[in-house]
Protein backbone atom coordinates (compact mmCIF):
# COMPACT_ATOMS: atom_id res chain seq x y z
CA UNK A 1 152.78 18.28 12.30
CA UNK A 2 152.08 14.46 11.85
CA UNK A 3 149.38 13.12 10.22
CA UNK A 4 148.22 9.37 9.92
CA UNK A 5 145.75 7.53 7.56
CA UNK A 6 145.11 3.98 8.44
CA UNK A 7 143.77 1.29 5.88
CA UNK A 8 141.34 2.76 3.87
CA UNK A 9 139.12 0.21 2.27
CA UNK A 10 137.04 1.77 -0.58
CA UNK A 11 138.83 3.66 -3.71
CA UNK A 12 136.51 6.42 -2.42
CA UNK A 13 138.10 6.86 0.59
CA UNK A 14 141.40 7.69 -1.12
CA UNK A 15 139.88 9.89 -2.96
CA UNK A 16 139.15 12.17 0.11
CA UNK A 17 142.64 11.21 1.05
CA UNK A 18 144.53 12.49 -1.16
CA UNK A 19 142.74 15.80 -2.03
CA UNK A 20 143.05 16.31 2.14
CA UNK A 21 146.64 15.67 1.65
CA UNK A 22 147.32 18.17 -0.77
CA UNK A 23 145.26 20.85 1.48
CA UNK A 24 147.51 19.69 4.41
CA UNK A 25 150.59 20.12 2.50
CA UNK A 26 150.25 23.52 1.64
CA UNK A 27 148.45 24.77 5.34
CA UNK A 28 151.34 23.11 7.13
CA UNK A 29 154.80 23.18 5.31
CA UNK A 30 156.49 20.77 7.46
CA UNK A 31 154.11 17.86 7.82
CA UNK A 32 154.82 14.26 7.59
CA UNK A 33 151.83 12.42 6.39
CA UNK A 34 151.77 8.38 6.51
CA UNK A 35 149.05 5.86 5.18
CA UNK A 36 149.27 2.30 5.98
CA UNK A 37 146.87 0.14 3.62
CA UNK A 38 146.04 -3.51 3.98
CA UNK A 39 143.13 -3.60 1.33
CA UNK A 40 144.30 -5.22 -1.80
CA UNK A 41 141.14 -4.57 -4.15
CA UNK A 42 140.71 -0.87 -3.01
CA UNK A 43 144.69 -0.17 -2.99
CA UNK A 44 145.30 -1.71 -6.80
CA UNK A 45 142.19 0.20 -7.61
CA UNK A 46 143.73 3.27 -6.26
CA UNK A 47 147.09 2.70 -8.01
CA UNK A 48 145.37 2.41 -11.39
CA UNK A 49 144.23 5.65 -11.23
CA UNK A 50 147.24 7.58 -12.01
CA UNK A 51 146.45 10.85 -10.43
CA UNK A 52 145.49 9.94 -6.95
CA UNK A 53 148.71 7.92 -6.74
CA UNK A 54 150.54 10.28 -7.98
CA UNK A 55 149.22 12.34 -5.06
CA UNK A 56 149.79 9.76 -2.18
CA UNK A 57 153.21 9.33 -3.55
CA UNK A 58 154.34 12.55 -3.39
CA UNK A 59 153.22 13.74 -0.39
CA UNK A 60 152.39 10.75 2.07
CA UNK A 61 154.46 7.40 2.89
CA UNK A 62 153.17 4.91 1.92
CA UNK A 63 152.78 1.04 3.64
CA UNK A 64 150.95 -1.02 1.87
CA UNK A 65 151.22 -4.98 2.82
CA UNK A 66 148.51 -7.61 1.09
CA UNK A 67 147.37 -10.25 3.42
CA UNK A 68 145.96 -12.17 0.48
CA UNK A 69 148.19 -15.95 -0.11
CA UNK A 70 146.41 -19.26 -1.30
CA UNK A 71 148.88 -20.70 1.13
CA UNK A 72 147.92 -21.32 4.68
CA UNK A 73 151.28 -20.09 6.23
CA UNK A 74 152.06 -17.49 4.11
CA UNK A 75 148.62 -16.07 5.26
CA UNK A 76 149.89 -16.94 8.80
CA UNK A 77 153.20 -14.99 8.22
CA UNK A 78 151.49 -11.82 6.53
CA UNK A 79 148.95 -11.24 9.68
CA UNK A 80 152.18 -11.41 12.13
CA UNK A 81 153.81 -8.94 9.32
CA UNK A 82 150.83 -7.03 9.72
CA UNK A 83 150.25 -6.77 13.06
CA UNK A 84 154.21 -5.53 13.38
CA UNK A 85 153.35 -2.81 10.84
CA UNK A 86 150.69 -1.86 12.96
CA UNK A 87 152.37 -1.71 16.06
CA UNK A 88 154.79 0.43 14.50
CA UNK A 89 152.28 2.44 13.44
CA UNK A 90 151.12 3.08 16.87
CA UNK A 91 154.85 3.78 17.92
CA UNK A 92 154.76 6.86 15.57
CA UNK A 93 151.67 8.04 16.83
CA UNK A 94 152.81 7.33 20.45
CA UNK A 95 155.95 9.59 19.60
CA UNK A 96 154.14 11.91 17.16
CA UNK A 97 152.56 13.67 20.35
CA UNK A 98 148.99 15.41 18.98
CA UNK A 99 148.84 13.85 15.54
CA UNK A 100 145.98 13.16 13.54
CA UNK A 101 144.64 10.28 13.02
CA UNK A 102 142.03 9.48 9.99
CA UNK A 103 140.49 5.91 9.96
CA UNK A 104 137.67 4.84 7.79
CA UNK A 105 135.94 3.95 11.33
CA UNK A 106 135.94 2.48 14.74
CA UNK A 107 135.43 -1.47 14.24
CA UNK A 108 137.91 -3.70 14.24
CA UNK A 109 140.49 -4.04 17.46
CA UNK A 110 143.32 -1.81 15.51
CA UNK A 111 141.45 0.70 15.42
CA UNK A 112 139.70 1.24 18.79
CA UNK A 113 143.55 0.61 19.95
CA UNK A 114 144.67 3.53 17.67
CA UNK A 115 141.99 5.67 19.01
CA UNK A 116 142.77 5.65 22.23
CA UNK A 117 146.20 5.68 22.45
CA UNK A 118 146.22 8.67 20.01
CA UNK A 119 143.48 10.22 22.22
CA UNK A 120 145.86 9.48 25.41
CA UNK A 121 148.28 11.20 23.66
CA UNK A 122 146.00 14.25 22.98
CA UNK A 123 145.52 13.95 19.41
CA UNK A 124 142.12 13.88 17.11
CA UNK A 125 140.99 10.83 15.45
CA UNK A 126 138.82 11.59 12.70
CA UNK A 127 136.69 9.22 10.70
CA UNK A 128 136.76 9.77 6.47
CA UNK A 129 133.83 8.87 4.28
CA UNK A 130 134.00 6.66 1.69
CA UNK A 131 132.38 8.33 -1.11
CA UNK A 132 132.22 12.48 -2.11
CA UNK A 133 128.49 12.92 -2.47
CA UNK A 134 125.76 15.41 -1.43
CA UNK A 135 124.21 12.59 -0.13
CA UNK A 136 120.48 13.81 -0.35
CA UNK A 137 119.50 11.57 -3.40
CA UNK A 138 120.95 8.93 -1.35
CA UNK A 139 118.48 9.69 1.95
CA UNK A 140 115.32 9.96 -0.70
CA UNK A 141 116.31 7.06 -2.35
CA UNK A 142 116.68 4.86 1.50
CA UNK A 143 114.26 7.09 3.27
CA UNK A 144 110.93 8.38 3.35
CA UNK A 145 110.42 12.43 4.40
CA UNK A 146 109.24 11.38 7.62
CA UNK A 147 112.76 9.04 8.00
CA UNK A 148 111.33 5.84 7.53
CA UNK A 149 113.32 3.80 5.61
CA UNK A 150 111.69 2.74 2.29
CA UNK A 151 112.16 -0.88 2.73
CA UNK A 152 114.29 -3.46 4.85
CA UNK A 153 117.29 -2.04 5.85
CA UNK A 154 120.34 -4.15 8.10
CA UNK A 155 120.24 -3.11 11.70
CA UNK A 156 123.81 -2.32 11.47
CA UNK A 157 123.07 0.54 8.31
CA UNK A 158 121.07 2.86 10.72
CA UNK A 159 122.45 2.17 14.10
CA UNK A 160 124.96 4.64 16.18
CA UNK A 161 128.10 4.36 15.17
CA UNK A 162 131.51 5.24 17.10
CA UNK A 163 132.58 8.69 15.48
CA UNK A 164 135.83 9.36 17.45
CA UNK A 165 136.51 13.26 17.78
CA UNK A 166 134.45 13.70 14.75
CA UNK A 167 132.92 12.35 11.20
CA UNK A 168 134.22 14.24 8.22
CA UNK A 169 131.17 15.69 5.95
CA UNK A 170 131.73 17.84 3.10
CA UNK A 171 128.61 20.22 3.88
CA UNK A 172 124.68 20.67 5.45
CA UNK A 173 123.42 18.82 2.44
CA UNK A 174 125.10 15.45 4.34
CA UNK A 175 123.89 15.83 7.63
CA UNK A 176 120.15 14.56 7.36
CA UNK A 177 121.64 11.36 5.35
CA UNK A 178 124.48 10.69 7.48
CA UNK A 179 122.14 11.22 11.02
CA UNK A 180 119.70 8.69 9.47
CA UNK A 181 122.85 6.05 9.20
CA UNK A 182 123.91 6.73 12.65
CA UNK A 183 126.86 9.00 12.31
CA UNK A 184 127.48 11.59 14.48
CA UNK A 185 129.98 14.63 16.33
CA UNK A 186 130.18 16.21 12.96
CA UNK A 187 133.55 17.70 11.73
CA UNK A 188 133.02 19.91 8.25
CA UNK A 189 135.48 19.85 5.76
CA UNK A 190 134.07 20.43 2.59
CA UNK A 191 133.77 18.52 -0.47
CA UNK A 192 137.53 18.14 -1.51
CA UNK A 193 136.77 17.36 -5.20
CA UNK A 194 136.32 21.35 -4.87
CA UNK A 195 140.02 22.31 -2.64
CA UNK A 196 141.69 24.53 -4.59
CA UNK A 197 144.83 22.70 -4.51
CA UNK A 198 143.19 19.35 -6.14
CA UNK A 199 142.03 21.14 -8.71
CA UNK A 200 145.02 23.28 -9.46
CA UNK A 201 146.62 20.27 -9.31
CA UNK A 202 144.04 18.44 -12.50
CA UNK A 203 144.43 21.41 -14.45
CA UNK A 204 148.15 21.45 -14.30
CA UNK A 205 148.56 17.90 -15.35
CA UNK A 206 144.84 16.46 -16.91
CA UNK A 207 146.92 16.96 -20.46
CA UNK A 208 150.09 15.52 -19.49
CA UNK A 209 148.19 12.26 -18.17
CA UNK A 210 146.30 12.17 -21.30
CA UNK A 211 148.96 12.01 -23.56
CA UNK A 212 150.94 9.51 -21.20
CA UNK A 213 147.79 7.14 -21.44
CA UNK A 214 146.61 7.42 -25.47
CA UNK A 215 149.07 9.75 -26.62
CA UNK A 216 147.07 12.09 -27.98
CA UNK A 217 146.76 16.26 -27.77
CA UNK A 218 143.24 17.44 -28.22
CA UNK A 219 141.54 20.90 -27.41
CA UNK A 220 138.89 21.22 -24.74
CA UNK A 221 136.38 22.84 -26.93
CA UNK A 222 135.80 20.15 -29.45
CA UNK A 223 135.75 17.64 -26.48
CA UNK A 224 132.94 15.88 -25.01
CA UNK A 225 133.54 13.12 -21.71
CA UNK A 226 130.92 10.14 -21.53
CA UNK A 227 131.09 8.80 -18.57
CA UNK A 228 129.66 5.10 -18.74
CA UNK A 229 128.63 5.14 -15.11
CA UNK A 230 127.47 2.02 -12.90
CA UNK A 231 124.39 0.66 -15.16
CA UNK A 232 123.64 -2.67 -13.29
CA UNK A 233 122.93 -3.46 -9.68
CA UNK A 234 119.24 -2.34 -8.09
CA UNK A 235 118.90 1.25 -8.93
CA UNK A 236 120.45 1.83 -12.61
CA UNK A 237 118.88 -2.23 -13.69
CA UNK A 238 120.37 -1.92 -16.83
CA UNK A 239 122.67 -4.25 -19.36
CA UNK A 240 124.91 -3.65 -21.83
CA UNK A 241 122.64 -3.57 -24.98
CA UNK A 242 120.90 -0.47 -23.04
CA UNK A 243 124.61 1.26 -22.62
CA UNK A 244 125.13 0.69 -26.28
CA UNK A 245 121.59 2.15 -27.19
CA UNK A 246 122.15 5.23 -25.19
CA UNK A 247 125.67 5.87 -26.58
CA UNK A 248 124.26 5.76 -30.33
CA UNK A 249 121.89 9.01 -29.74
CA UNK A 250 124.71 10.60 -28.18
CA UNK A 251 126.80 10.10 -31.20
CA UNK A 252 124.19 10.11 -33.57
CA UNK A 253 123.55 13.36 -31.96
CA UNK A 254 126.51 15.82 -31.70
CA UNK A 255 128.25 13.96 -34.69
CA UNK A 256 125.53 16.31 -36.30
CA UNK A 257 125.92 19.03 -33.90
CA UNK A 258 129.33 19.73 -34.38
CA UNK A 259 131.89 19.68 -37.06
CA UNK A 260 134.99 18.01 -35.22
CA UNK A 261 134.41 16.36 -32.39
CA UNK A 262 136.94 14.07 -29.52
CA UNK A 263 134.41 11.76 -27.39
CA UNK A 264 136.25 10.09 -24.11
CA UNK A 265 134.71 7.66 -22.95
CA UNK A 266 135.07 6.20 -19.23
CA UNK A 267 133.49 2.69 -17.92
CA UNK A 268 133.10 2.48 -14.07
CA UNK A 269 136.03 0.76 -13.19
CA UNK A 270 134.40 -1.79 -10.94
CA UNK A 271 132.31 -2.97 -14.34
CA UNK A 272 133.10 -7.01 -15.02
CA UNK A 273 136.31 -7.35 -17.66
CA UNK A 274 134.30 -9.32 -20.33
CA UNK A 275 131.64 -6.54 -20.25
CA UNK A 276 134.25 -3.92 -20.49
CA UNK A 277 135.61 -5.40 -23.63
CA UNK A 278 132.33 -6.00 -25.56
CA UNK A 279 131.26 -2.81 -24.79
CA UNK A 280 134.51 -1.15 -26.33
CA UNK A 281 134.11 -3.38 -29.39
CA UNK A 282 130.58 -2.33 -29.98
CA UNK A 283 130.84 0.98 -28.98
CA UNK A 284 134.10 1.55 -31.83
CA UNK A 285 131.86 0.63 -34.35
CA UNK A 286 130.00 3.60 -34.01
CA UNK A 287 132.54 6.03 -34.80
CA UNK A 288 131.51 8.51 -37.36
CA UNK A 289 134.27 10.83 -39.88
CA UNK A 290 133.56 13.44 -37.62
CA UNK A 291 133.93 11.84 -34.42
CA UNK A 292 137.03 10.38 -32.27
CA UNK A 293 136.45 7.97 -29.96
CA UNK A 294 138.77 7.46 -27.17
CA UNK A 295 138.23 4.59 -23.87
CA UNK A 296 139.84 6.40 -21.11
CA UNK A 297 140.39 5.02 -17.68
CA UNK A 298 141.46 8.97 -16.29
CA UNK A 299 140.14 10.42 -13.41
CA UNK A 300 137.05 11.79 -14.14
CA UNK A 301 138.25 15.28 -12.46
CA UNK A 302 140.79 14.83 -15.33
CA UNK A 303 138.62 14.15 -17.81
CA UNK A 304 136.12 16.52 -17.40
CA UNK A 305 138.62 19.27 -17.14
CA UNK A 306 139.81 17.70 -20.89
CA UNK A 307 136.39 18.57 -22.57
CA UNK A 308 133.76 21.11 -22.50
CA UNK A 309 130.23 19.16 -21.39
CA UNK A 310 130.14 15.73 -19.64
CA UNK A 311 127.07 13.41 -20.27
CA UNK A 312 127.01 10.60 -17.59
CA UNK A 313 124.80 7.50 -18.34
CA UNK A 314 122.59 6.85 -14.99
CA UNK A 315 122.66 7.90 -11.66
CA UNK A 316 126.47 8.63 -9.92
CA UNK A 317 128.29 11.45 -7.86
CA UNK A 318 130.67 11.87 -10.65
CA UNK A 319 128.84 14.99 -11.60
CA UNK A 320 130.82 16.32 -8.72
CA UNK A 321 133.98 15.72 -10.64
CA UNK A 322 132.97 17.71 -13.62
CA UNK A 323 131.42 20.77 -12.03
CA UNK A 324 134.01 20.96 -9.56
CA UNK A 325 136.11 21.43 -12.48
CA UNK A 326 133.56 24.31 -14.24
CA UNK A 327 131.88 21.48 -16.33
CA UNK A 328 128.54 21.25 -17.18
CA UNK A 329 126.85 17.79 -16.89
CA UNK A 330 124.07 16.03 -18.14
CA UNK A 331 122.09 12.70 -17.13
CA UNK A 332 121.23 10.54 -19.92
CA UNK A 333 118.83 8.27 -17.56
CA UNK A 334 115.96 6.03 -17.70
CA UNK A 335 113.53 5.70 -14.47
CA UNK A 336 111.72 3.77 -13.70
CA UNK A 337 107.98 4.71 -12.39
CA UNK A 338 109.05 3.90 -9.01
CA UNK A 339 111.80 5.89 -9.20
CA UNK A 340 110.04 8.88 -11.18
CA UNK A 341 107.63 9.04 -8.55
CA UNK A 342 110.84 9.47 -6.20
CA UNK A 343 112.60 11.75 -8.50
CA UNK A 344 110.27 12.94 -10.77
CA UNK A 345 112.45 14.97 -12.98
CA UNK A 346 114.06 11.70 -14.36
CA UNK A 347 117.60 12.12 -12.58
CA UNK A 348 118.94 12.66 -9.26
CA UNK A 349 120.91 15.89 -7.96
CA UNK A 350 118.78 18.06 -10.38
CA UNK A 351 118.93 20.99 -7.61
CA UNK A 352 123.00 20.78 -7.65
CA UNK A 353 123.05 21.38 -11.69
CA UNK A 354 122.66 18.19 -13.08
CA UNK A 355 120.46 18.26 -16.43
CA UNK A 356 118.33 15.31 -16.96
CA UNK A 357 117.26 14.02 -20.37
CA UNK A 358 115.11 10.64 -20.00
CA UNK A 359 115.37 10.04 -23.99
CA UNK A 360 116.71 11.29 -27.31
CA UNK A 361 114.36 14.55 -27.82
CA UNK A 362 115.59 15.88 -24.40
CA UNK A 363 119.23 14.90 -24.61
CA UNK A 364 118.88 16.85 -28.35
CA UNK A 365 116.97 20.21 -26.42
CA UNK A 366 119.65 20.60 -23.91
CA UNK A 367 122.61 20.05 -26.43
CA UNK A 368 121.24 21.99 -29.73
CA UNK A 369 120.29 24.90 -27.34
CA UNK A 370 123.37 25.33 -25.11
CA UNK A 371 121.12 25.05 -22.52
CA UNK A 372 123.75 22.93 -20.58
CA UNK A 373 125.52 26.13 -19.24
CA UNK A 374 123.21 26.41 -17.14
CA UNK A 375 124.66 23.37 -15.23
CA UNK A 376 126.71 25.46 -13.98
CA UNK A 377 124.91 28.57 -12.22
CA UNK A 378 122.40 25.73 -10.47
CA UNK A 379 125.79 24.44 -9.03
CA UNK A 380 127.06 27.68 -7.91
CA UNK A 381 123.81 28.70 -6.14
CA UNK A 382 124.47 25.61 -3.75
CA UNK A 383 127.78 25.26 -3.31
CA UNK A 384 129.98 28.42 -2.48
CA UNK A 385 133.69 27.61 -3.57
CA UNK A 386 134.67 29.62 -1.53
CA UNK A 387 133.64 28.61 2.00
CA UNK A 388 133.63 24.70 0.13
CA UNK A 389 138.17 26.03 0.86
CA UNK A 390 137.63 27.28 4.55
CA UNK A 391 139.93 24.00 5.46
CA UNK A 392 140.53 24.30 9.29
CA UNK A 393 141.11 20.96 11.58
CA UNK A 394 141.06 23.57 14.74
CA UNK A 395 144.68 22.48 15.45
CA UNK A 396 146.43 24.50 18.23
């Protein structure tokens, strides 16, 4: 069986990849899988994170070609190099007979051409998100109930779009999002943070990439992950003094909590260099005789599967990451009145486990208690695990 990615251009989107790939490898021994990238900032941010291309490189080959030169016919040369690599891209689906073919959509020339010569050739064309979400915070933070859209939207975010043989979602708590943005001919999946194989595959190796990275051993029950999530932009409107603030109580917290204690720490990738750094250097000075702090730049599968609660500062679908992985998590937010009258619980997700604590006397209730276990059985009442596995791409 052949399979065929073709230039995915967010990190997310490799992210579904390769947790797809591992499922394929296992439901169909004999598979050749190939991904052909053009997307420099998405494919170094992909290579960075250790696991995923681990993943890709195992199971898939890879092409990977950067059109990005300063010189104007070097840039001439790659887009002839590229188009080639395209071409013979199409030559192996031509010859693949049936293959599938996953784009990130149905835009630019390459890949209407790739649709419908793999069509012609009586294959499926499927389209991959490019982030793993439940995507209902997302519709009530766009949309009203009725489906208007809060405010000014592009006429591009809401119009039809071209869905080939079918848009991947994870499960029913997409589809009221994604028909709002104009996706449709639904193909189910579920949420591949949650295969079995990806997360067989964290557990096996989550130690072995931490020691490779700090070189360190530590045990999962006297390990908490802090996951510095994306503070800035619209929603989250918050700088790095605020980040600091909030990662005080935390240690100020379960540095009295507990006698021995390993923090991780992980900074959205995307966060500006110079803001990565200062926070590191303020953030060091906070360790405590008790405490360990370690900046990690893991998966956050990984890392969650390393420690025994996960506190994430604002909004983000990494939650799914650590209760995937039998995690509990917490949201150490701050709303907005706007936003509380949106989500008036102080955090987003709260019907998919997440625990929110708006300050330092909540954060303290949930933690002192153990109440955070309960993370867990709010997951597991909307998610089955089970039927999240029932993998099947109806191939014949």
């Amino acid at each position: 069986m052949n399979f065929f990615f073709f230039n995915p251009m967010r990190f997310g989107h490799y992210e579904v990849i390769a947790s797809i790939i591992l499922k394929l490898n296992k439901k169909f021994k004999n598979c050749n899988i190939s991904l052909l990238a053009f997307e420099e900032k998405s494919f170094k941010t992909m290579k960075k994170n250790n696991e995923i291309y681990d993943i890709l490189l195992k199971y898939s080959k890879i092409n990977f070609y950067s059109l990005s030169s300063r010189n104007i016919f070097m840039r001439f040369l790659s887009r002839i190099r590229m188009k080639i690599l395209v071409f013979k891209f199409l030559i192996k689906i031509i010859i693949s007979n049936r293959g599938i073919v996953f784009l990130r959509n149905v835009n630019t020339r390459d890949e209407k051409i790739i649709k419908i010569i793999n069509s012609f050739k009586k294959g499926k064309t499927l389209i991959i998100p490019s982030a793993i979400n439940t995507f209902e915070e997302a519709y009530d933070r766009y949309f009203y109930k009725n489906g208007k859209p809060r405010g000014i939207l592009s006429s591009d975010y809401t119009q039809k779009k071209d869905c080939a043989d079918g848009y991947l979602y994870f499960s029913n708590h997409n589809l009221e999002f994604l028909k709002a943005r104009g996706f449709n001919n639904f193909f189910q999946i579920g949420y591949p943070l949650g295969f079995y194989e990806y997360v067989e595959f964290i557990k096996e190796n989550s130690r072995k990439y931490l020691r490779k990275e700090l070189g360190i051993t530590i045990l999962k029950k006297e390990t908490i992950t802090i996951q510095i999530n994306k503070y800035y932009g619209k929603w989250a409107n918050k700088d790095e003094k605020w980040v600091i603030k909030r990662v005080t109580m935390i240690i100020d917290l379960i540095s009295k909590k507990f006698n021995k204690l390993n923090i991780l720490i992980r900074i959205h990738p995307i966060t500006d260099l110079n803001k990565i750094n200062y926070l590191k250097e303020q953030i060091k000075k906070l360790n405590k005789g008790n405490i360990n702090i370690y900046f990690s730049s893991l998966n956050s599968s990984t890392l969650a599967d390393l420690s025994f609660l996960t506190i994430g500062l604002c909004t983000s679908s990494v939650f799914l990451h650590s209760l995937f992985m039998g995690v509990p998590y917490i949201e150490f937010s701050e709303f907005s009145e706007e936003q509380k009258k949106i989500f008036p619980l102080g955090a987003c997700n709260t019907k998919f486990g997440v625990l929110p604590a708006s300050n330092k006397k909540q954060l303290e209730g949930i933690i002192y208690s153990g109440k955070f276990k309960e993370s867990l059985k709010l997951f597991k009442n909307q998610i089955d695990i089970k039927k999240n596995n029932d993998f099947d791409l109806n191939i014949k």
